[in-house]
Structure formats: C-alpha cells, structure tokens
C-alpha atoms as a PDB file:
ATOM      1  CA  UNK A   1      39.610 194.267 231.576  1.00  0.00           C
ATOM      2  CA  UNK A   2      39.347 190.619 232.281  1.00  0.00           C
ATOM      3  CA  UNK A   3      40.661 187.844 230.454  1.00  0.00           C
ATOM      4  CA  UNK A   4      38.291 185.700 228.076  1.00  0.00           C
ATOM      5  CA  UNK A   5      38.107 181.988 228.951  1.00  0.00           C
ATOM      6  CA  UNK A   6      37.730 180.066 225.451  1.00  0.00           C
ATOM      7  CA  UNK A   7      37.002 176.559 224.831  1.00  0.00           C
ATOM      8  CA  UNK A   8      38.237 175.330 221.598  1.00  0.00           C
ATOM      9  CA  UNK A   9      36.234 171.935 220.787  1.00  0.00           C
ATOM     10  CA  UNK A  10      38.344 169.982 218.158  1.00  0.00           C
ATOM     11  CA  UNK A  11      38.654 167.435 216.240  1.00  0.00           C
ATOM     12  CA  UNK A  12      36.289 164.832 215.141  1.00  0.00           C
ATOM     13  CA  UNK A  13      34.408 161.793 215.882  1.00  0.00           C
ATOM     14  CA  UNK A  14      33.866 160.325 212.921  1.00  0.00           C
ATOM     15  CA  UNK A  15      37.414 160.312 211.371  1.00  0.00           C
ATOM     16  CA  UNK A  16      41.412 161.005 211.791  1.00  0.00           C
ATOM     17  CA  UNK A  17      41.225 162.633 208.521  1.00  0.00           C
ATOM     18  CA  UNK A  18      38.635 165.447 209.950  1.00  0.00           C
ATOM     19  CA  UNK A  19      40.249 165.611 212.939  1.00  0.00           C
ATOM     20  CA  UNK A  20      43.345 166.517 211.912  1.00  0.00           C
ATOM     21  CA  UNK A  21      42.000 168.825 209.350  1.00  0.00           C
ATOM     22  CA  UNK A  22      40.400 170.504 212.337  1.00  0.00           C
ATOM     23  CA  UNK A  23      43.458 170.652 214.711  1.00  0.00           C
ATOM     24  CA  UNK A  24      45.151 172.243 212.026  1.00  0.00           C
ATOM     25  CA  UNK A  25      42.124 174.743 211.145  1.00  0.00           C
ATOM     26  CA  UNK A  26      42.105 175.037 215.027  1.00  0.00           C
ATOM     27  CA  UNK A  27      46.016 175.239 216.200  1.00  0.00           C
ATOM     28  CA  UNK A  28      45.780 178.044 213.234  1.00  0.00           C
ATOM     29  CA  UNK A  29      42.877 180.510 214.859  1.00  0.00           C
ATOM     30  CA  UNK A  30      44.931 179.685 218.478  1.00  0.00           C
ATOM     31  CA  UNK A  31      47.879 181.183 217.067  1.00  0.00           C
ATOM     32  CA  UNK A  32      46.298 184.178 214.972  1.00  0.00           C
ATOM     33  CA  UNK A  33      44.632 185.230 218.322  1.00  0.00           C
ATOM     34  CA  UNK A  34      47.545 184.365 220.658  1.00  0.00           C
ATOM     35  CA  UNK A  35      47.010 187.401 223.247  1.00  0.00           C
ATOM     36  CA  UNK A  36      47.390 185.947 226.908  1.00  0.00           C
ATOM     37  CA  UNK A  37      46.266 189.654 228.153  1.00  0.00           C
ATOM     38  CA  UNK A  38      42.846 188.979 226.285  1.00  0.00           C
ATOM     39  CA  UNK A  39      42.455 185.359 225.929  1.00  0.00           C
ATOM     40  CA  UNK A  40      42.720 181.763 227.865  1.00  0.00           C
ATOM     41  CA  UNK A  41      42.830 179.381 225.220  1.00  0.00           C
ATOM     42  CA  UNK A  42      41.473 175.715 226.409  1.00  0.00           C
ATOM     43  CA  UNK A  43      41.062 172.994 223.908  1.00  0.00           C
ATOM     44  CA  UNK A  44      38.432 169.935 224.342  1.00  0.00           C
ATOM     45  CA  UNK A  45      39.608 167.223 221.696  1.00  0.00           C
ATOM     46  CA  UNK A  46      37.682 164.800 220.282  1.00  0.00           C
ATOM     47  CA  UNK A  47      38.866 161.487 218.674  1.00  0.00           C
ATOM     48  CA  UNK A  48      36.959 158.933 216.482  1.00  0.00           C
ATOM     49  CA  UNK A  49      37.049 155.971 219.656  1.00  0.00           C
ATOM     50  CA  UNK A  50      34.611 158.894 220.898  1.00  0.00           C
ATOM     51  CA  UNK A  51      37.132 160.039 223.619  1.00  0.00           C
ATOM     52  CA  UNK A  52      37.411 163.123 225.173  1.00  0.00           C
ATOM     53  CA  UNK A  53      40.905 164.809 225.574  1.00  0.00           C
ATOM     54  CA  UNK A  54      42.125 168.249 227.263  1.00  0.00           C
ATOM     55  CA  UNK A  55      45.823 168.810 226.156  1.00  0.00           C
ATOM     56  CA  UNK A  56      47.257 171.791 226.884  1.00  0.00           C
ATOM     57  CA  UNK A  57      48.547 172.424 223.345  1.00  0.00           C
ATOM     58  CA  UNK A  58      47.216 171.024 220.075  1.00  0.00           C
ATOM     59  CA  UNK A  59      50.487 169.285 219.048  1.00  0.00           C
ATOM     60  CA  UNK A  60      50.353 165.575 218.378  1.00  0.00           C
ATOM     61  CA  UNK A  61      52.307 164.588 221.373  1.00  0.00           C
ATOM     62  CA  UNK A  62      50.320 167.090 223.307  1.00  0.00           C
ATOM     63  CA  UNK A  63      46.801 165.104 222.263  1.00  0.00           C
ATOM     64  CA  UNK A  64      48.741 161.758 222.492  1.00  0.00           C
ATOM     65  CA  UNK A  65      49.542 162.582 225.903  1.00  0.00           C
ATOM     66  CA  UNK A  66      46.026 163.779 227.247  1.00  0.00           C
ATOM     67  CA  UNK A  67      44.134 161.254 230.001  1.00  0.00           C
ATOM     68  CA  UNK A  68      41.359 159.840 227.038  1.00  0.00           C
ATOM     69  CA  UNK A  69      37.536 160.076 228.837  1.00  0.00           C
ATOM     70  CA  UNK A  70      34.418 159.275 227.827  1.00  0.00           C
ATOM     71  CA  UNK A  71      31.648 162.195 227.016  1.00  0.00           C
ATOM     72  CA  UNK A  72      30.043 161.722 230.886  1.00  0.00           C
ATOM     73  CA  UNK A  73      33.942 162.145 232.575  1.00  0.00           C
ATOM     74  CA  UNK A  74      34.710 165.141 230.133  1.00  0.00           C
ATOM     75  CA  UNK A  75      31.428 166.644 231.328  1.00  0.00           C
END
C-alpha cells in the first residue's frame, strides 16, 4: 500500500487569533492520525501579512522559522 501525501493548509489570513485557533485544531488532527506507514503529513501555513509558510512541524518556532512567500512563490 502506498503512503498518502496530505497537505494541511493552516492558519489564517485575516487574524493571529484564527490562526492559532487553527494550528491548534490542526497540530491536533496531525497527531490523532500520526501513522508514517499511511500518511505524509505537509503543512502550508498561512499568516495575516498574507504569507505563505511550509514548516515542517506546526510548533511556533517551527512557523517562525519557515522562509515567508507570497501566494505566486508558494504556488
């Protein structure tokens, strides 16, 4: 059986407040479905500046440390 690729889109652009409501909803589901022989987990993270980010983990210092790009770069 091969291994699901899943894109996690996260956070939000209009607010910190909904975007960390929705890492936490998010770094939640990651961890209730944690199964490396099933799943790849990737996470596309969106801040209110608009900016793209694609940290490996959705821990603050994981999003803090992400290269920031705008919606054309991300694509």
């Amino acid at each position: 059986m091969s291994v699901l690729r899943i894109l996690h889109l996260v956070g939000s652009a209009d607010n910190d407040f909904y975007g960390d409501l929705s890492r936490l909803y998010a770094q939640d589901c990651i961890a209730a479905t944690a199964n490396p022989s099933l799943y790849e987990f990737h996470i596309a993270y969106i801040t209110p500046d608009r900016q793209w980010r694609f940290p490996p983990s959705l821990s603050k210092e994981d999003i803090a440390a992400a290269k920031p790009m705008s919606l054309s770069e991300a694509v």
